[in-house]
C-alpha atoms as a PDB file:
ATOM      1  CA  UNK A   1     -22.723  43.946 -20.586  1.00  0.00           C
ATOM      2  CA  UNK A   2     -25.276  41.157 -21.663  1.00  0.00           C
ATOM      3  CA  UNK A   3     -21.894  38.830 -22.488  1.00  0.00           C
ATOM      4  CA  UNK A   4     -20.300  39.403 -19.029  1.00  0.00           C
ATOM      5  CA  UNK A   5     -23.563  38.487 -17.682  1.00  0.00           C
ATOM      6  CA  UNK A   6     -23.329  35.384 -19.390  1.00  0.00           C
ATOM      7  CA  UNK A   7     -20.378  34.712 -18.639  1.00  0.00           C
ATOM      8  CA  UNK A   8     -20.590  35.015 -14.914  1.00  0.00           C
ATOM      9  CA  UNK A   9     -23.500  33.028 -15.021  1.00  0.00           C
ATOM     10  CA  UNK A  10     -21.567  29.946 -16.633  1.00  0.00           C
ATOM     11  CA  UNK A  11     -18.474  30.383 -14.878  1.00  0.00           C
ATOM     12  CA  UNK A  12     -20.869  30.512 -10.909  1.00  0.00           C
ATOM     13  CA  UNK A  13     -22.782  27.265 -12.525  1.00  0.00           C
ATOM     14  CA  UNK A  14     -19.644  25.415 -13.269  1.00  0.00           C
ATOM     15  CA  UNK A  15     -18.185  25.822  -9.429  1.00  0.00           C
ATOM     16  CA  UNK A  16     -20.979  24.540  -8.396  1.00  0.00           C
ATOM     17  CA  UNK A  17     -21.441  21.413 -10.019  1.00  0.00           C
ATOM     18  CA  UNK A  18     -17.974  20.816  -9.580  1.00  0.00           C
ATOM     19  CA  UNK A  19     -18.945  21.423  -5.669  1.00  0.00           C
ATOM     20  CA  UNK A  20     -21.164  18.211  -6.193  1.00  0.00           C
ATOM     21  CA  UNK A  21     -18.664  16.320  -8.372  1.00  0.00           C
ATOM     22  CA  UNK A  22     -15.460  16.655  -6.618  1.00  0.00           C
ATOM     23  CA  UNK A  23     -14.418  15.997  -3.160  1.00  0.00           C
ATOM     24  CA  UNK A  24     -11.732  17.847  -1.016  1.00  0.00           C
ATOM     25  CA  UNK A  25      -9.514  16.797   2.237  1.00  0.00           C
ATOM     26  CA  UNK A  26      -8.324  20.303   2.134  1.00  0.00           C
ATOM     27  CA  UNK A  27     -10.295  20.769   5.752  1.00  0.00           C
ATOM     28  CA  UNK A  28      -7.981  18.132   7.498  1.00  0.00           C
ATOM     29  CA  UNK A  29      -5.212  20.340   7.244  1.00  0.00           C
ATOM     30  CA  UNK A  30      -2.978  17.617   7.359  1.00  0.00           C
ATOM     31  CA  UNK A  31      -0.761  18.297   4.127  1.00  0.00           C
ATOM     32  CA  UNK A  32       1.731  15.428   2.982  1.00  0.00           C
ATOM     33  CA  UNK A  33       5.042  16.691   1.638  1.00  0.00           C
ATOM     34  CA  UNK A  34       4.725  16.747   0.000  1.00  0.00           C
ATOM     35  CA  UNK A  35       9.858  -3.993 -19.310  1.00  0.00           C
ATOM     36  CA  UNK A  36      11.930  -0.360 -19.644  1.00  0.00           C
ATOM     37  CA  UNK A  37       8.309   2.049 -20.480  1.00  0.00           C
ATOM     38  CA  UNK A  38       7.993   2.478 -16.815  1.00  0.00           C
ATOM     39  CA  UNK A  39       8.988   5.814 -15.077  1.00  0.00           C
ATOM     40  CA  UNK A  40      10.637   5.433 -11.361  1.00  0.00           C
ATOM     41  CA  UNK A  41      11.786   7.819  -8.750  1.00  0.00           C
ATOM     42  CA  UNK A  42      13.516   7.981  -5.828  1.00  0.00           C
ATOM     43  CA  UNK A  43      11.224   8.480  -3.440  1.00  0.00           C
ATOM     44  CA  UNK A  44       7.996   6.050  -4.293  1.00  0.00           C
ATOM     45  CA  UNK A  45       9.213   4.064  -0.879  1.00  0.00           C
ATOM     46  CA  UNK A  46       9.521   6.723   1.433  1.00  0.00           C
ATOM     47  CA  UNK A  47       6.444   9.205  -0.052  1.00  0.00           C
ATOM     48  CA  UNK A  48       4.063   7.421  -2.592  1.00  0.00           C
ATOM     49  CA  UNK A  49       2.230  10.492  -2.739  1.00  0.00           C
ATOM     50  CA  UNK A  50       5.048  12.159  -5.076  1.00  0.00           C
ATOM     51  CA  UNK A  51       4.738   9.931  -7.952  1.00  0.00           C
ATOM     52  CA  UNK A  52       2.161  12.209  -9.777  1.00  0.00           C
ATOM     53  CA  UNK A  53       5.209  13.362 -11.576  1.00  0.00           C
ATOM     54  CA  UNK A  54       6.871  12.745 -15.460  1.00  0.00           C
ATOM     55  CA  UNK A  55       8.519  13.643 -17.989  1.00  0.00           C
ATOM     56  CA  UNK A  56       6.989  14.979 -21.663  1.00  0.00           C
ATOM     57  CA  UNK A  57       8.438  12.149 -23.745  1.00  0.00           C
ATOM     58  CA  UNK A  58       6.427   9.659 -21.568  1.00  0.00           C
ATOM     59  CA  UNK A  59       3.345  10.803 -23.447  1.00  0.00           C
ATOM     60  CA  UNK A  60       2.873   7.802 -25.896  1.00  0.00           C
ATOM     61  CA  UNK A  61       0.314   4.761 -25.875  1.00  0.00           C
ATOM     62  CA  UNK A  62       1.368   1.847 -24.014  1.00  0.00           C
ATOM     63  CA  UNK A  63       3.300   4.360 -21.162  1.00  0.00           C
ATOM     64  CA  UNK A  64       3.269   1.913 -17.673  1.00  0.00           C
ATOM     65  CA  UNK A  65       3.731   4.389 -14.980  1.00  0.00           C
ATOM     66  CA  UNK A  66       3.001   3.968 -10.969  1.00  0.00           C
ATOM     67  CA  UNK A  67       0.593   6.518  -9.758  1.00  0.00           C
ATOM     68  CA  UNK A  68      -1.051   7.843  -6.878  1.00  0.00           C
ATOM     69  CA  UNK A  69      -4.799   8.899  -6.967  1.00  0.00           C
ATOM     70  CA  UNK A  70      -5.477  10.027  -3.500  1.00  0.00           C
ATOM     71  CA  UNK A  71      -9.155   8.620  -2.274  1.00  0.00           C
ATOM     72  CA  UNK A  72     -11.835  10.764  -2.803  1.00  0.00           C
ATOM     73  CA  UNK A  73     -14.191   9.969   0.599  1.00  0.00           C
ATOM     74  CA  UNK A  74     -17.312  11.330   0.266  1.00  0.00           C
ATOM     75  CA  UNK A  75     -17.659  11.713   4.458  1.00  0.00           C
ATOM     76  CA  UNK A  76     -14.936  13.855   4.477  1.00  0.00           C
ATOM     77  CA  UNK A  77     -15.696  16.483   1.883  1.00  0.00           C
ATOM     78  CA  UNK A  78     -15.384  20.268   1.826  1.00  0.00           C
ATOM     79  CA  UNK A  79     -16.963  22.666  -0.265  1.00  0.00           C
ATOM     80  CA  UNK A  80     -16.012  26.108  -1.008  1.00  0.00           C
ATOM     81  CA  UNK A  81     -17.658  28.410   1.037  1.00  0.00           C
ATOM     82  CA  UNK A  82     -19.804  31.904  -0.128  1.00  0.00           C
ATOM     83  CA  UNK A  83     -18.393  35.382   0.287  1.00  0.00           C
ATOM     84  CA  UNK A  84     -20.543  35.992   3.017  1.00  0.00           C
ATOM     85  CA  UNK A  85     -19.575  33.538   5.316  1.00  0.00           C
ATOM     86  CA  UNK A  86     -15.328  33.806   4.687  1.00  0.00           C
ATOM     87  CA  UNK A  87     -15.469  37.393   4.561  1.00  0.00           C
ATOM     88  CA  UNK A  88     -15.632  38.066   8.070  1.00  0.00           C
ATOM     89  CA  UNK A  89     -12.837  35.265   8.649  1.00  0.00           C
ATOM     90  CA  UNK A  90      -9.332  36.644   8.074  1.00  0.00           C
ATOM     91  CA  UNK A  91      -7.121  35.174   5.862  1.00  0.00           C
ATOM     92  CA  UNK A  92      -3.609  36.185   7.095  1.00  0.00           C
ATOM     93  CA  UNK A  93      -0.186  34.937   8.334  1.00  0.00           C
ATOM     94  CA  UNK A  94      -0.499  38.143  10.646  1.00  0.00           C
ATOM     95  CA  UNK A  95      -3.386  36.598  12.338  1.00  0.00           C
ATOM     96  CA  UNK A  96      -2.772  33.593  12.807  1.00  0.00           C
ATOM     97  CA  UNK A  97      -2.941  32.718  16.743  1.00  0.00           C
ATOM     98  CA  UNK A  98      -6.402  34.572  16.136  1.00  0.00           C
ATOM     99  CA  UNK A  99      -7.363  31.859  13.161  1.00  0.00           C
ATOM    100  CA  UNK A 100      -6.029  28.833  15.402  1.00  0.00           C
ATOM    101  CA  UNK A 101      -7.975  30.220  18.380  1.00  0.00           C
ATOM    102  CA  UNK A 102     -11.093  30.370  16.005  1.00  0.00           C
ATOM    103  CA  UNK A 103     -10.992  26.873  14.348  1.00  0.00           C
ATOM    104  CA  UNK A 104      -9.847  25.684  17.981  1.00  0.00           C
ATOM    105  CA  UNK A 105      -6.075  24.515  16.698  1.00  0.00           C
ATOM    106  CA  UNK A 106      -3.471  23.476  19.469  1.00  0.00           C
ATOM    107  CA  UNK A 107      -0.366  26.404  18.143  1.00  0.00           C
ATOM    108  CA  UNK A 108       2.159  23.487  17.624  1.00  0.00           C
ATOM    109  CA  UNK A 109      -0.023  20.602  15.762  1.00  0.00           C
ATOM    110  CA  UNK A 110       0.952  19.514  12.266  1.00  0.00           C
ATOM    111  CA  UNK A 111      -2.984  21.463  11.437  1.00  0.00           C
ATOM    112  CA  UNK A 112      -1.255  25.122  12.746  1.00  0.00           C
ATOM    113  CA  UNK A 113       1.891  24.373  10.826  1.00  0.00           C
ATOM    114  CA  UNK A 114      -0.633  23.400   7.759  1.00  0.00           C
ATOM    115  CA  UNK A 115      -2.623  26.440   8.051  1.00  0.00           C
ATOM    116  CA  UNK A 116       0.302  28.977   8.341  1.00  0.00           C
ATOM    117  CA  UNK A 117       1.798  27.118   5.616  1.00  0.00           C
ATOM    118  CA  UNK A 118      -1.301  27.975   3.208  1.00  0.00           C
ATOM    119  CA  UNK A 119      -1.592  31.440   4.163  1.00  0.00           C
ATOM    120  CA  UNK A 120       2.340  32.109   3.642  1.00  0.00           C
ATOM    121  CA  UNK A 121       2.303  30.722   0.295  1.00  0.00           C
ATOM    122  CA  UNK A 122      -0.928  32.693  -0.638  1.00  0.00           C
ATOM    123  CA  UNK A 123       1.069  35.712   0.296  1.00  0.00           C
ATOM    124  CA  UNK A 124       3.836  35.362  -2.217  1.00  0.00           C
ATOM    125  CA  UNK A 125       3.993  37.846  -4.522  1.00  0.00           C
ATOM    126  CA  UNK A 126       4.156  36.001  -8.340  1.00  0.00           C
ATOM    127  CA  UNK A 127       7.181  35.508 -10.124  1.00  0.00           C
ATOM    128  CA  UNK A 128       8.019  37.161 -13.436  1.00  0.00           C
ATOM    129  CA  UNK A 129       5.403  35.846 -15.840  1.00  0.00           C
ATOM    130  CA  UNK A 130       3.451  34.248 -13.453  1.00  0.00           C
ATOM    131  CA  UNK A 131      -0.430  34.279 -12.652  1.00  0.00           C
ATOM    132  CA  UNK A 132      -1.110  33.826  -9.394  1.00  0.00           C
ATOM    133  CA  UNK A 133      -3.455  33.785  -6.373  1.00  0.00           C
ATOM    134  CA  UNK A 134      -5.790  32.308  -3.945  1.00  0.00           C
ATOM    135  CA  UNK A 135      -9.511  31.112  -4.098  1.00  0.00           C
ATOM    136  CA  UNK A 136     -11.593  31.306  -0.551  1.00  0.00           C
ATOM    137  CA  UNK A 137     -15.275  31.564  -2.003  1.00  0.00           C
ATOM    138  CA  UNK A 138     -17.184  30.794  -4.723  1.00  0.00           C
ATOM    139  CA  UNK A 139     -17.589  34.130  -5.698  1.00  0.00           C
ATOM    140  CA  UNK A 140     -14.277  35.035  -5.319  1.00  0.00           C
ATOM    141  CA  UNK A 141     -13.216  31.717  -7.856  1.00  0.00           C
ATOM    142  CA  UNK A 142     -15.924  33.204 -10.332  1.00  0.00           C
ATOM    143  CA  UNK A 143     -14.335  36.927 -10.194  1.00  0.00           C
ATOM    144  CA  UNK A 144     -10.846  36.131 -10.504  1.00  0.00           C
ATOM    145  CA  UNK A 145     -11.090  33.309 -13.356  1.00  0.00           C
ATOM    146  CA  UNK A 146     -13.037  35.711 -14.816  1.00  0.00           C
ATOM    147  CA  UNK A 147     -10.101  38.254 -14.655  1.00  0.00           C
ATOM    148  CA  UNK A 148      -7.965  35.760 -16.328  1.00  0.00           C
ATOM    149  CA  UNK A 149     -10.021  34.721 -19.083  1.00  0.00           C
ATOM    150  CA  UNK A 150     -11.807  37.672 -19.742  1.00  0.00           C
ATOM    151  CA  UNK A 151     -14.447  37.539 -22.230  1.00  0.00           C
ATOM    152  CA  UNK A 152     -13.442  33.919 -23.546  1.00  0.00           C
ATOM    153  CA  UNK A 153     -15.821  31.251 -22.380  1.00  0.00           C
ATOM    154  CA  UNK A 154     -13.743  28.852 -20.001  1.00  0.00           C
ATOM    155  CA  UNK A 155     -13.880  25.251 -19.416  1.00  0.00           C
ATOM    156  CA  UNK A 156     -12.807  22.646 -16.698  1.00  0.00           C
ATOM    157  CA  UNK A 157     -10.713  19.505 -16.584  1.00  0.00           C
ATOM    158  CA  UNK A 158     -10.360  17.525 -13.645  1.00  0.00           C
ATOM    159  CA  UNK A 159      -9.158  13.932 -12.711  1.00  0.00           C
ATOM    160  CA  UNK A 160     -12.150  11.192 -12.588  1.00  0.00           C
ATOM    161  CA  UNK A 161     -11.752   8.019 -10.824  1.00  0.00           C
ATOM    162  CA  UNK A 162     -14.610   5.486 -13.240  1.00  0.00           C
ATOM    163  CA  UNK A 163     -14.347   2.582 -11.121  1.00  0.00           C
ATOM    164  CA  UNK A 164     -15.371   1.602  -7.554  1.00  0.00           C
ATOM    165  CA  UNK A 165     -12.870  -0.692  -6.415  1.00  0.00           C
ATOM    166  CA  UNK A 166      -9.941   2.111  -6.399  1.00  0.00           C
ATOM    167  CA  UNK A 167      -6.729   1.771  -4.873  1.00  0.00           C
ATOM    168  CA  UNK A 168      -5.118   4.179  -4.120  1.00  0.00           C
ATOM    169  CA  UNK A 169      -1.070   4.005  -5.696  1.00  0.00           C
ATOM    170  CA  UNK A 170      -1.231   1.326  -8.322  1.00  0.00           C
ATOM    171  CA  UNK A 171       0.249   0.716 -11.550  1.00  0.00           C
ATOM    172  CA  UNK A 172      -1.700   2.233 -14.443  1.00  0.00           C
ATOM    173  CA  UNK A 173      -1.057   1.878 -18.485  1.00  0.00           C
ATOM    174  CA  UNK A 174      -1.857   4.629 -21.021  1.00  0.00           C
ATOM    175  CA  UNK A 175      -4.586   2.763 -22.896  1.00  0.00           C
ATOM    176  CA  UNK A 176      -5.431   5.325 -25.211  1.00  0.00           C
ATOM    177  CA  UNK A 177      -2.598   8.138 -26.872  1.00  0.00           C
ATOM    178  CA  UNK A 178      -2.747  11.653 -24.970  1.00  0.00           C
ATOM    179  CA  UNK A 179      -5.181  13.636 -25.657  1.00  0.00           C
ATOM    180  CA  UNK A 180      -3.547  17.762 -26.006  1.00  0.00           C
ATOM    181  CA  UNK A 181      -6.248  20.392 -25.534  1.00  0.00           C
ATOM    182  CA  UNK A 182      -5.029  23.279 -27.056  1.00  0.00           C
ATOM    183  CA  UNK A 183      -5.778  26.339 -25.311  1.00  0.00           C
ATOM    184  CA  UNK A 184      -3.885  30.121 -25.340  1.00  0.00           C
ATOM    185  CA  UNK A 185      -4.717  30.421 -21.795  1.00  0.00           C
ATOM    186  CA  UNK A 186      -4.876  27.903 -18.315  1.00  0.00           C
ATOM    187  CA  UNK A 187      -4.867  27.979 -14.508  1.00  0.00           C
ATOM    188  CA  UNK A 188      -4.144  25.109 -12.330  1.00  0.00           C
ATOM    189  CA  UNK A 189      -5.936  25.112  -9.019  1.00  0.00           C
ATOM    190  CA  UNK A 190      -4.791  22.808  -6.335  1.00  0.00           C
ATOM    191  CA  UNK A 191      -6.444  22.378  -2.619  1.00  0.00           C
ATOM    192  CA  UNK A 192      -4.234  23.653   0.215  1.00  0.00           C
ATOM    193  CA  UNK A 193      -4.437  22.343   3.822  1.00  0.00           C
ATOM    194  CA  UNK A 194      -7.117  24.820   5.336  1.00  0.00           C
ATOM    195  CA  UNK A 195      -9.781  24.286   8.124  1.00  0.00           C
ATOM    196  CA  UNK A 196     -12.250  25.224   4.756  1.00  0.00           C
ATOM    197  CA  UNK A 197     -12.126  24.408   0.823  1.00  0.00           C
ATOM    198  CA  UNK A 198      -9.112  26.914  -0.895  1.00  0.00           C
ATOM    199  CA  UNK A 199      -7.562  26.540  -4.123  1.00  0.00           C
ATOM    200  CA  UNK A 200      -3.895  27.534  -4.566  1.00  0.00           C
ATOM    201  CA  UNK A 201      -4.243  28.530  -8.528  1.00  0.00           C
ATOM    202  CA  UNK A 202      -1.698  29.529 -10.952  1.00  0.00           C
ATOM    203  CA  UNK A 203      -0.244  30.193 -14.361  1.00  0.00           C
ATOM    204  CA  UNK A 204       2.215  31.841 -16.554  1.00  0.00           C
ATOM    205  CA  UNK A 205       1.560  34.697 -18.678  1.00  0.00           C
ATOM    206  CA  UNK A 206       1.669  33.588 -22.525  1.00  0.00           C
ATOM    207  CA  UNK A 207       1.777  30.136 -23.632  1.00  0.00           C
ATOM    208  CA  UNK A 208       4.343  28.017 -21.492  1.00  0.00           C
ATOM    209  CA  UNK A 209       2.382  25.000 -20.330  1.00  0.00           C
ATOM    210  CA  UNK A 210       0.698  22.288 -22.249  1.00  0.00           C
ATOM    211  CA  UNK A 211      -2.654  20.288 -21.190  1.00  0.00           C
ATOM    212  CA  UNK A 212      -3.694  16.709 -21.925  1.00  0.00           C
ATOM    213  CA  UNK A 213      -6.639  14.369 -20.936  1.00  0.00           C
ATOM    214  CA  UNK A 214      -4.974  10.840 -20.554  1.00  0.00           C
ATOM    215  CA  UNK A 215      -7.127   7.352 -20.513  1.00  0.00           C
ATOM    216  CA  UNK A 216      -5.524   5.115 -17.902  1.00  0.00           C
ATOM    217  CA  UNK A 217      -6.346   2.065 -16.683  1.00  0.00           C
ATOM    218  CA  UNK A 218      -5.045   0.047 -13.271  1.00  0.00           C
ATOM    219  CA  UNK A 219      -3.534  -3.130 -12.537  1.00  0.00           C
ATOM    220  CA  UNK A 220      -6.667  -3.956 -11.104  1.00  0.00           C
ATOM    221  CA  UNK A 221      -8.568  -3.035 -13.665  1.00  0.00           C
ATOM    222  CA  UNK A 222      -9.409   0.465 -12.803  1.00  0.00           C
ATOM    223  CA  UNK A 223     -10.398   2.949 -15.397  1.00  0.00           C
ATOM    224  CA  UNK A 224      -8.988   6.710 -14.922  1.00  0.00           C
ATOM    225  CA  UNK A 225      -9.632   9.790 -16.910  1.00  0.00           C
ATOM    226  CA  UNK A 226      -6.743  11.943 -16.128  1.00  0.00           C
ATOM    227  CA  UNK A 227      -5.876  15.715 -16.425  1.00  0.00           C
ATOM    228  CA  UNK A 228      -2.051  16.452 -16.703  1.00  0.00           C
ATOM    229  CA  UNK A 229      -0.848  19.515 -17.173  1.00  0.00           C
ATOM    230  CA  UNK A 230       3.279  19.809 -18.561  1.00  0.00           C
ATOM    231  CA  UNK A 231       5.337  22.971 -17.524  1.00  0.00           C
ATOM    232  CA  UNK A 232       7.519  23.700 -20.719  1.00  0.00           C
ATOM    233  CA  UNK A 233       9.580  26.546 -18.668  1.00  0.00           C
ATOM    234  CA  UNK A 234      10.758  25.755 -15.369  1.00  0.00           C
ATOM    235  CA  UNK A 235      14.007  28.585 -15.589  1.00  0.00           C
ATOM    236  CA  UNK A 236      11.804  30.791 -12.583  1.00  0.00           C
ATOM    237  CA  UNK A 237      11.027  27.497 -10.284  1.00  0.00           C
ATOM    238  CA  UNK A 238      13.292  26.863  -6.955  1.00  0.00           C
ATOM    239  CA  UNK A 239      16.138  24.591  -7.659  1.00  0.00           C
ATOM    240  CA  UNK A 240      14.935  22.882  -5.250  1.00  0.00           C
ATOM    241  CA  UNK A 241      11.169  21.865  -5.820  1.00  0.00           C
ATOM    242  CA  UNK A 242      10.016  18.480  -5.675  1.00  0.00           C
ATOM    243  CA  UNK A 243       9.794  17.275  -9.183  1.00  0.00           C
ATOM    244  CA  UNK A 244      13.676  17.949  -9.952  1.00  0.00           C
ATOM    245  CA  UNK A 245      13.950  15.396  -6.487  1.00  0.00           C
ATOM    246  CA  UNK A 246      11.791  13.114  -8.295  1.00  0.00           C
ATOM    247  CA  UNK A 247      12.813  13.452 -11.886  1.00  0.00           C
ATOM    248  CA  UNK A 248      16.116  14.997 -11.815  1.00  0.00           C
ATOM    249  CA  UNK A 249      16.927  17.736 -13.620  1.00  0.00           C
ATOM    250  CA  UNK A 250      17.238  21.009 -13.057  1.00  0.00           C
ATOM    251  CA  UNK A 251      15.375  24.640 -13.578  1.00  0.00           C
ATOM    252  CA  UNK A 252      15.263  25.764 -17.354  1.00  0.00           C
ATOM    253  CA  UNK A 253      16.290  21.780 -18.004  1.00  0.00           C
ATOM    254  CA  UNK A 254      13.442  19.275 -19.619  1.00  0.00           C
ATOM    255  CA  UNK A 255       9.538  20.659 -19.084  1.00  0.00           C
ATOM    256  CA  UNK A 256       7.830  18.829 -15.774  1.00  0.00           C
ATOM    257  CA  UNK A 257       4.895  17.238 -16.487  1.00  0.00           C
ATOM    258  CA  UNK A 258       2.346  16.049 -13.376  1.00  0.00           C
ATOM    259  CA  UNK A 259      -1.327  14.258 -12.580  1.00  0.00           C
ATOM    260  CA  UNK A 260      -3.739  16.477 -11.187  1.00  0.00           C
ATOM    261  CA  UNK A 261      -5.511  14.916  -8.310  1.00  0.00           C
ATOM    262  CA  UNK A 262      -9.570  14.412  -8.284  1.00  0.00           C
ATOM    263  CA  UNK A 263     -10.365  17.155  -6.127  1.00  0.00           C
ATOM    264  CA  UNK A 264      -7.823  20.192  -8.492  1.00  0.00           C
ATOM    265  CA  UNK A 265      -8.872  21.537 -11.403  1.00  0.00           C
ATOM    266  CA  UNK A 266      -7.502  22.761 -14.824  1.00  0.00           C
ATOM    267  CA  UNK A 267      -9.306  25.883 -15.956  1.00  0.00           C
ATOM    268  CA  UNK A 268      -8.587  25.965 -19.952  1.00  0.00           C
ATOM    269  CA  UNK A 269      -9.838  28.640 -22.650  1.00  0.00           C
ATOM    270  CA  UNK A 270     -12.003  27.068 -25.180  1.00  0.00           C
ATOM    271  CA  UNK A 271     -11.027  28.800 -28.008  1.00  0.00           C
END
C-alpha cells in the first residue's frame, strides 16, 4: 500500500511540472491535417506540418532531415484541468450540440468539426494489441498511467526547444548518434483539438515500439532535444494513415518512426 502511495505521489508531481514546462494549443481546436542523407516527402509544400515523419534506418549521426517544431506560445497555453471541474462536463459524441452550446461553438466551424473529431476518436474501441484511451484531468492521467505501468516507477520524455530564436519548419542535423531508451513498456500521449487540455494516449501490448532521445540542431543554429518514438509493427494501422502518404509503404511494411511535438509526451518504464 505504502509503494502505491508512492507511486501516485510521483506520477501527480510529474503532471504537474510538466503543466509548467510544456505548452498546449489543444484549446484552439483548430487541428491541422493533419547531399543524399536528407529524407523528403510529398507533401512538405502543401502541409509542412507532416514532416515529423521517418524511417528507422535514418537513425545515424550526421542524418539532415526538414522538420517541423510547432511554436510553443506561452499566451496561448492550456493546462489539464482537475477531476472536479471536467467531471460535470460531458465528454461524448452523443452530446455534442450540448458541448458546442456550452463552449459557445457555431455547429458548422472548423472548432465543432475539431471537437467531434476528438471525441469520435476517443470512442474507438482499441485494436488487437493495442493500449488505448483518453486523458481529461490530471487525476484521471495519474490513474490510468498508473494502470499501465503498475508498480514500475515511470518516467517522461518530451520534445525541448533550447534556443530562443526558433523557427518553426527548418532544416535540422543529428549532431549527436540516437540515443535508444530501453524500456518493456511506453505510451505516447498527443494533444487533440479540444476547447480544454486532452491527451489522445496509446500503445501496444508487449514490446513493438522503440524510443530514442535525438540531439538536433537547426540551420539557424537552433539546438533541439527530441523524443521519437519508432512503430516496429504497423500490420493493424489503416492503409491509409498519413505516414504511408508521407513515407510510402504500406501496413506490416518498414516500422514508422515520428518527432513528438513539445507539448506530447512519451511515458517510458524505467526499468
Amino acid at each position: 500500500m505504502e509503494m502505491q502511495q508512492l507511486f501516485a505521489s510521483f506520477l501527480c508531481c510529474v503532471v504537474l511540472l510538466l503543466q509548467f514546462s510544456l505548452g498546449s494549443h489543444a484549446h484552439e481546436t483548430y487541428e491541422k491535417t493533419g547531399p543524399d542523407n536528407v529524407v523528403k516527402t510529398k507533401d512538405y509544400h502543401d502541409d509542412p506540418t507532416l514532416s515529423v515523419f521517418f524511417k528507422v534506418d535514418d537513425l545515424y549521426l550526421g542524418k539532415k532531415m526538414l522538420i517541423y517544431f510547432a511554436t510553443n506560445d506561452d499566451s496561448n497555453r492550456a493546462y489539464l484541468l482537475s477531476r472536479e471541474e471536467v467531471d460535470p462536463i460531458p465528454f461524448s459524441s452523443q452530446k455534442l450540440q450540448y458541448l458546442l452550446k456550452f463552449f459557445s461553438i457555431s455547429d458548422n466551424s472548423p472548432q465543432a468539426k475539431a471537437i467531434e473529431t476528438t471525441l469520435k476518436l476517443c470512442e474507438l474501441k482499441p485494436i488487437e494489441g493495442e493500449i488505448k484511451f483518453c486523458v481529461t484531468s490530471l487525476e484521471s492521467m495519474l490513474d490510468l498511467t498508473r494502470g499501465t505501468f503498475g508498480t514500475v516507477k515511470p518516467k517522461v520524455l518530451t520534445t525541448k526547444i533550447l534556443s530562443s530564436n526558433h523557427t518553426t519548419f527548418q532544416w535540422y542535423t543529428f549532431v549527436e548518434k540516437p540515443m535508444e531508451i530501453y524500456t518493456p513498456k511506453m505510451l505516447a500521449c498527443h494533444t487533440k483539438a479540444y476547447p480544454y487540455l486532452v491527451y489522445y494516449c496509446h500503445g501496444e501490448k508487449g514490446h513493438s515500439n522503440r524510443v530514442f532521445k535525438i540531439a538536433l540542431v537547426g540551420e539557424n543554429g537552433e539546438r533541439v532535444d527530441a523524443a521519437a518514438a519508432c512503430h516496429m509493427d504497423t500490420s493493424m494501422w489503416d492503409s491509409d494513415h498519413v505516414a504511408f502518404r508521407v513515407l510510402g509503404g504500406r501496413p506490416g511494411g518498414s516500422p514508422v518512426c515520428h518527432f513528438l511535438p513539445v507539448d506530447n509526451l512519451i511515458w517510458v518504464a524505467s526499468s
